[in-house]
Protein backbone atom coordinates (compact mmCIF):
# COMPACT_ATOMS: atom_id res chain seq x y z
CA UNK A 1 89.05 -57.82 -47.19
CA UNK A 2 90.10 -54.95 -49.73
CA UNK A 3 86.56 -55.05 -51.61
CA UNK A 4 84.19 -53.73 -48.71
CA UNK A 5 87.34 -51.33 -48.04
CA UNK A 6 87.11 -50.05 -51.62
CA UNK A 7 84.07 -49.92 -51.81
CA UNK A 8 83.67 -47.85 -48.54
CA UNK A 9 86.23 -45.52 -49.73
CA UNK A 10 84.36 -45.02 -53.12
CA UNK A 11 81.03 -44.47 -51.22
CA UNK A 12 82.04 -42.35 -48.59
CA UNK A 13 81.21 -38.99 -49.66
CA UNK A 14 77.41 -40.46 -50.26
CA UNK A 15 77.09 -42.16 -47.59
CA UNK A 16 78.08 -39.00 -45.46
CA UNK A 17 75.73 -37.33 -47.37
CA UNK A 18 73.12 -39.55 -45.93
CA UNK A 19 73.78 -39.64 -42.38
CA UNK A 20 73.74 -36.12 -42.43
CA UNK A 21 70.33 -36.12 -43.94
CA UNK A 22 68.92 -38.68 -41.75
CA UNK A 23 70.57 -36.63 -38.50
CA UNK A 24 68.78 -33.12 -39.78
CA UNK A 25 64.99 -35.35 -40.74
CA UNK A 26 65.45 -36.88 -37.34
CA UNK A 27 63.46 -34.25 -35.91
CA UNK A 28 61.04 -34.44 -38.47
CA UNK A 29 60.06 -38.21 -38.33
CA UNK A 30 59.78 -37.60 -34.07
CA UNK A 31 57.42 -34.80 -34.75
CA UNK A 32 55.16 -37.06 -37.42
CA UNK A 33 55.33 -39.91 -35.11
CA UNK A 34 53.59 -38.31 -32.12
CA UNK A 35 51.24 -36.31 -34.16
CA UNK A 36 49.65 -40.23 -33.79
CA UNK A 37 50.03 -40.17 -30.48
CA UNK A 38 47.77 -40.21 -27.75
CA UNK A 39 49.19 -38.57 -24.25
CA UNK A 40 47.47 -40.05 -20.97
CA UNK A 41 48.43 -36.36 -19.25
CA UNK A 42 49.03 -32.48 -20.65
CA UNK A 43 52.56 -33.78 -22.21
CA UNK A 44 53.19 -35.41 -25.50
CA UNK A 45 56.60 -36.30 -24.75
CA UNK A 46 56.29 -40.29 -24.45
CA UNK A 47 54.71 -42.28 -26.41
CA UNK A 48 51.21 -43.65 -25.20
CA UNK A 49 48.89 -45.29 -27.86
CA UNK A 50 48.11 -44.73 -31.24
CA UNK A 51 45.48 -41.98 -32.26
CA UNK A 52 44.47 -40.40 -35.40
CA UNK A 53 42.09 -37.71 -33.25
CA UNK A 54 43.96 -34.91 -33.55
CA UNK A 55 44.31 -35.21 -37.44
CA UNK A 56 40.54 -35.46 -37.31
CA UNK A 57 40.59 -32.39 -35.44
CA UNK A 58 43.76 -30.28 -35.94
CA UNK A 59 42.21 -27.02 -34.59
CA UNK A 60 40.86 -28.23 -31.10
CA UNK A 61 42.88 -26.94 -29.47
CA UNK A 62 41.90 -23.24 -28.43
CA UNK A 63 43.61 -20.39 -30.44
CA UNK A 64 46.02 -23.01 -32.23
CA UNK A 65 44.20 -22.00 -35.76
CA UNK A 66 44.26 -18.90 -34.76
CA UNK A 67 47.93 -18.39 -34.13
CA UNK A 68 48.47 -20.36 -37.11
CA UNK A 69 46.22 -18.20 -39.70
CA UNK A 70 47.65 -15.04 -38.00
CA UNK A 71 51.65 -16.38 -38.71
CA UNK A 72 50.85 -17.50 -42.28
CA UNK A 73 49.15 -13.76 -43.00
CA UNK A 74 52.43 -12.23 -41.97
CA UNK A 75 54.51 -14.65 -43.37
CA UNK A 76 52.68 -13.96 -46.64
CA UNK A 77 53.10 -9.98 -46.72
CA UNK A 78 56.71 -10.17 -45.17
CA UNK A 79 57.83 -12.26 -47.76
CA UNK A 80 56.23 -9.92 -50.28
CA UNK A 81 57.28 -6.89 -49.08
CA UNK A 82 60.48 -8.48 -48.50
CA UNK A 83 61.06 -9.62 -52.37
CA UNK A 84 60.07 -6.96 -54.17
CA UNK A 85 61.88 -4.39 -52.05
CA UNK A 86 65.01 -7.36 -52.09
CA UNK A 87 64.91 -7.80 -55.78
CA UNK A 88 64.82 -3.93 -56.87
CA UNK A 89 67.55 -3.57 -54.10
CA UNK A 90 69.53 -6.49 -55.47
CA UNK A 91 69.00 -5.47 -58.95
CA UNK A 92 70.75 -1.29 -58.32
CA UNK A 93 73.52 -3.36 -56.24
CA UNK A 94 74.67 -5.51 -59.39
CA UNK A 95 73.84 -2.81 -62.22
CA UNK A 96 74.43 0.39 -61.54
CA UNK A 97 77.71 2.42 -59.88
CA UNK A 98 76.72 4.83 -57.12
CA UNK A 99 78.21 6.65 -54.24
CA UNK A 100 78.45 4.42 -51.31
CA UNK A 101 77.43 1.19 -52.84
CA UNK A 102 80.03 -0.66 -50.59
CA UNK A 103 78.34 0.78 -47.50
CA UNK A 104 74.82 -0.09 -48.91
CA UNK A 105 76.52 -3.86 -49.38
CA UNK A 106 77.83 -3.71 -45.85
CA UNK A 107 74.41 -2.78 -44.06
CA UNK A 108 72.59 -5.39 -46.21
CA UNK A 109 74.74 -8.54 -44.59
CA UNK A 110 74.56 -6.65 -41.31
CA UNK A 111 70.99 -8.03 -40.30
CA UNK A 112 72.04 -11.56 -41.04
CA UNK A 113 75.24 -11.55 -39.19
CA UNK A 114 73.83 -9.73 -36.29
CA UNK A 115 71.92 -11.32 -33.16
CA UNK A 116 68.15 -11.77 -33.44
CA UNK A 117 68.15 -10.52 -29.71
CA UNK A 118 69.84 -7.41 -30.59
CA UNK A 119 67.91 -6.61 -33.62
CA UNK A 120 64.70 -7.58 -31.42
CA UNK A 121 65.72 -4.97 -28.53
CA UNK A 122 66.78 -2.24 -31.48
CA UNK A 123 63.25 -2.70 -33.09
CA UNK A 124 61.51 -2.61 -29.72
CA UNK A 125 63.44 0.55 -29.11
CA UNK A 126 62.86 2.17 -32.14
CA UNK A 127 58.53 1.43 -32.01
CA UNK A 128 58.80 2.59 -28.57
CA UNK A 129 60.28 5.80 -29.46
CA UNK A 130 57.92 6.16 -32.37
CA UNK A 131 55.18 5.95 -30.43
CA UNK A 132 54.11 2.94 -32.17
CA UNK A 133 51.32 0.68 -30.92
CA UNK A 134 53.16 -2.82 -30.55
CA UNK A 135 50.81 -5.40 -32.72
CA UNK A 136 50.47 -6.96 -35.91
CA UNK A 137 51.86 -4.30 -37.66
CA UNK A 138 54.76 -3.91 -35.99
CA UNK A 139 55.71 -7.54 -36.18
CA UNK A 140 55.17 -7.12 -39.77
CA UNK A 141 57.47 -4.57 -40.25
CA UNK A 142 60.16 -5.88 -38.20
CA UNK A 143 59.83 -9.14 -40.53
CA UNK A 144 60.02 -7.55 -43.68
CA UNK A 145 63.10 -5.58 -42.27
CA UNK A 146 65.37 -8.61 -41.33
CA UNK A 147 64.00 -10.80 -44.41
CA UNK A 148 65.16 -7.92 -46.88
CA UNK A 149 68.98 -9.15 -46.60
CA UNK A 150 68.52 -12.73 -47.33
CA UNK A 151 65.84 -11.85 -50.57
CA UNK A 152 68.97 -9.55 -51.33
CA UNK A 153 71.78 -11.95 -50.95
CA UNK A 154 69.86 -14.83 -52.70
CA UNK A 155 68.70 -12.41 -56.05
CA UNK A 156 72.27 -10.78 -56.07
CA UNK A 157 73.69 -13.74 -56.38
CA UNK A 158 71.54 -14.85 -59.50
CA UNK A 159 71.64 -11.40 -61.32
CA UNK A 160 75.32 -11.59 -61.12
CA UNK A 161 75.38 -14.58 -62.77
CA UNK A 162 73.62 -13.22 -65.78
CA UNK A 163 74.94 -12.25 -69.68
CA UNK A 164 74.01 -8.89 -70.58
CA UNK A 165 74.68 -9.67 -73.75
CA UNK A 166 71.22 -11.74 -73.76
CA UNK A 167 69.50 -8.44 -73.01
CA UNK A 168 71.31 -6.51 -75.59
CA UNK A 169 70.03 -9.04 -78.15
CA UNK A 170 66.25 -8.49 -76.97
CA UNK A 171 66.84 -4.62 -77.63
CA UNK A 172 68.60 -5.15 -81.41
CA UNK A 173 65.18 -7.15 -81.68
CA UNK A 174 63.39 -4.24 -81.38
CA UNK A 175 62.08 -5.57 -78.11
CA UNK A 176 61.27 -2.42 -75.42
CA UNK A 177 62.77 -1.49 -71.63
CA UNK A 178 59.55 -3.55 -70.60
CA UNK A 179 59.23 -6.04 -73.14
CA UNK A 180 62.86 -7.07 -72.09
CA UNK A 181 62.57 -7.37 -68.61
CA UNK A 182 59.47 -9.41 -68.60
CA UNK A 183 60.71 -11.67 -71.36
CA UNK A 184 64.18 -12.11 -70.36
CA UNK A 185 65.83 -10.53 -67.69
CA UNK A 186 62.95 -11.91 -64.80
CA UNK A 187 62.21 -15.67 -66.03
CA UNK A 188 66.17 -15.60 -65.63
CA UNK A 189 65.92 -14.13 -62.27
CA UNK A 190 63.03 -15.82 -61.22
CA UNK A 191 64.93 -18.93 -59.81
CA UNK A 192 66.86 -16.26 -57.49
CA UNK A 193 64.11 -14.73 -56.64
CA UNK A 194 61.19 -18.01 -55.92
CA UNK A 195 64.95 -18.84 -53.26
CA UNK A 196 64.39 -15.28 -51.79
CA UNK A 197 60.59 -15.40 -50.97
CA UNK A 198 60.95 -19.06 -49.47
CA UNK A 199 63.52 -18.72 -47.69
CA UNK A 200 62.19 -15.20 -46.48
CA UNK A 201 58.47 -17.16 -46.11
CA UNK A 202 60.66 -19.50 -43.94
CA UNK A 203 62.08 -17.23 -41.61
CA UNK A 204 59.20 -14.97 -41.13
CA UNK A 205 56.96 -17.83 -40.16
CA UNK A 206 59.54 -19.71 -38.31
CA UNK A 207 60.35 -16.43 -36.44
CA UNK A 208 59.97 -16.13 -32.29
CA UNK A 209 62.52 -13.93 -30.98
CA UNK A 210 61.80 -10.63 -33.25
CA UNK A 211 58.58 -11.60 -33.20
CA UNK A 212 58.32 -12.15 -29.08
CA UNK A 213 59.70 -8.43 -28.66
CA UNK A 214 57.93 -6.69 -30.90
CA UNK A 215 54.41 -8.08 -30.85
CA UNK A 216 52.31 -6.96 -27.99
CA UNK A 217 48.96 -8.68 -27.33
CA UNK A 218 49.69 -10.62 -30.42
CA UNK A 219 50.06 -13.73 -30.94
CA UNK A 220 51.75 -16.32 -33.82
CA UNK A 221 52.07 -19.95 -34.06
CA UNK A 222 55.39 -19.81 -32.72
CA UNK A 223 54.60 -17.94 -29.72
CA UNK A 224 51.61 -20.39 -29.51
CA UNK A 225 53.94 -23.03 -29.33
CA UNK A 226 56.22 -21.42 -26.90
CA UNK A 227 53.50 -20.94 -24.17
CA UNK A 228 52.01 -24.21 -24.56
CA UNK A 229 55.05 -25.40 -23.73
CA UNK A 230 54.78 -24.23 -20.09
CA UNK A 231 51.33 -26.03 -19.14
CA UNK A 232 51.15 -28.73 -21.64
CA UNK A 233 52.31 -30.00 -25.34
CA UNK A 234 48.87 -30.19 -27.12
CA UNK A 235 48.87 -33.22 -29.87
CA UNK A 236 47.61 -30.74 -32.52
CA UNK A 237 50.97 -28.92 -32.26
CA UNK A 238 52.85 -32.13 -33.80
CA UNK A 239 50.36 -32.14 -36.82
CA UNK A 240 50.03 -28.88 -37.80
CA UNK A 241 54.21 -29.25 -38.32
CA UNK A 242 53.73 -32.55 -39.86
CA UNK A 243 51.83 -30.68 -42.36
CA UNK A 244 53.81 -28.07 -42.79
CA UNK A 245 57.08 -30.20 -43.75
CA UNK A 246 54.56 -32.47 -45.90
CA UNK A 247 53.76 -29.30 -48.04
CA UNK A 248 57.49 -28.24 -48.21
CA UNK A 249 58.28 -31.41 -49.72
CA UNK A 250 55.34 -31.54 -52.14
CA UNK A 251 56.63 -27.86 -53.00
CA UNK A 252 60.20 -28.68 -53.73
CA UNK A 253 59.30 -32.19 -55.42
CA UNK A 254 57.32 -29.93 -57.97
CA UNK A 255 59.46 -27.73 -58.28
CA UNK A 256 61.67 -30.35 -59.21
CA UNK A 257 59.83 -32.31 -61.78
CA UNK A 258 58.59 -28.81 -63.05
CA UNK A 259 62.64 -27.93 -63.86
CA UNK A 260 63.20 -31.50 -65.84
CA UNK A 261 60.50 -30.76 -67.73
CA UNK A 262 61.82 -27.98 -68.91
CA UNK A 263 65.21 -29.24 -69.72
CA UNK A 264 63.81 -32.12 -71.49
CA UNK A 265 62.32 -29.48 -73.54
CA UNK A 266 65.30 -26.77 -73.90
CA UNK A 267 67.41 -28.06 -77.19
């Protein structure tokens, strides 16, 4: 009786570990499972037959590819925008000493700690004043605005972590202000910043509330989603996310394999 106790105790951390994963992929695996499905009426909520048609045809569904190209476009220049701006601002935060840097700090973490519904109505608010027309600029603008802190907080966090002293070297070796950024201090802040851009890729695309406010006549795969929701669940919906998480995890799998390949190599 004290073995499978033991062992319990030993394993409990991991096994933890894997409930918790299984609990957040949950979602996931209902998703891929009715992307198969095929729905007698306008819901796919229940499980009817098996179907591969709407992977044979992700983009029946009117507007769907649409939405979805329109999303990935300002997903795309958000998180650009968003990292350079995020990794220059990140950058002055760590290495230089100016007036009100602890102000600067406290504004950064203010878009991630406050509502989206607030932000949303203060964006709104300020277009409207502006005499902005609401649209696809707009929405990216708001994006790149509320992605900046997270870009920030993620690069921060790596260029604090750096030795000067491996920059200093680079300069004895004759090595210029240019030379030395390219060839040391960014491939040692590019792990900070590739975090950054997908997690800023992530919540621009992801996005519905800013986005709902702020974007007129237009509209993005979330929003897509959203409305469809009212008059019917199309199965297209299910696949297009299916595909989505299935290029995540071929992303972070290389990424993966791509960084023990390099420490294999490192002495």
């Amino acid at each position: 009786m004290r073995t499978p106790f033991r062992w319990l105790r030993r394993n409990l951390v991991v096994i933890s570990g894997l409930l918790t994963l299984a609990y957040l992929l949950l979602p996931n695996v209902v998703v891929t499972v009715f992307s198969f499905n095929k729905p007698k009426g306008r819901f796919n909520y229940s499980w009817q037959e098996f179907s591969t048609d709407a992977w044979q045809d992700p983009c029946g569904v009117a507007d769907l590819c649409g939405s979805l190209s329109l999303s990935l476009q300002i997903a795309f220049w958000a998180t650009l925008g968003a990292t350079v701006l995020g990794t220059m601002i990140a950058f002055a935060l760590v290495r230089y000493r100016f007036r009100a840097r602890g102000a600067v700090n406290a504004l950064i973490f203010l878009p991630m700690a406050m509502p989206e519904v607030v932000m949303a109505a203060s964006l709104l608010t300020l277009f409207l004043n502006m005499g902005a027309q609401l649209g696809f600029w707009t929405v990216l603008i708001a994006h790149i605005m509320f992605c900046l802190s997270f870009v920030v907080t993620a690069v921060k966090a790596r260029v604090m972590s750096m030795d000067p002293r491996l920059e200093q070297a680079a300069q004895d070796l004759y090595a210029g202000p240019v030379q030395t950024f390219l060839r040391v201090t960014l491939p040692i802040a590019a792990p900070g910043i590739a975090a950054g851009a997908l997690l800023a890729f992530a919540l621009s695309f992801d996005d519905f509330i800013i986005t709902n406010f702020n974007a007129g006549s237009t509209v993005t795969f979330p929003m897509f989603v959203w409305g469809s929701a009212q008059r019917g669940t199309p199965v297209q919906i299910n696949v297009i996310g299916t595909a989505m998480f299935l290029v995540a995890v071929v992303l972070v799998l290389a990424g993966m394999l791509v960084g023990r390949r390099r420490n294999r190599k490192s002495p």
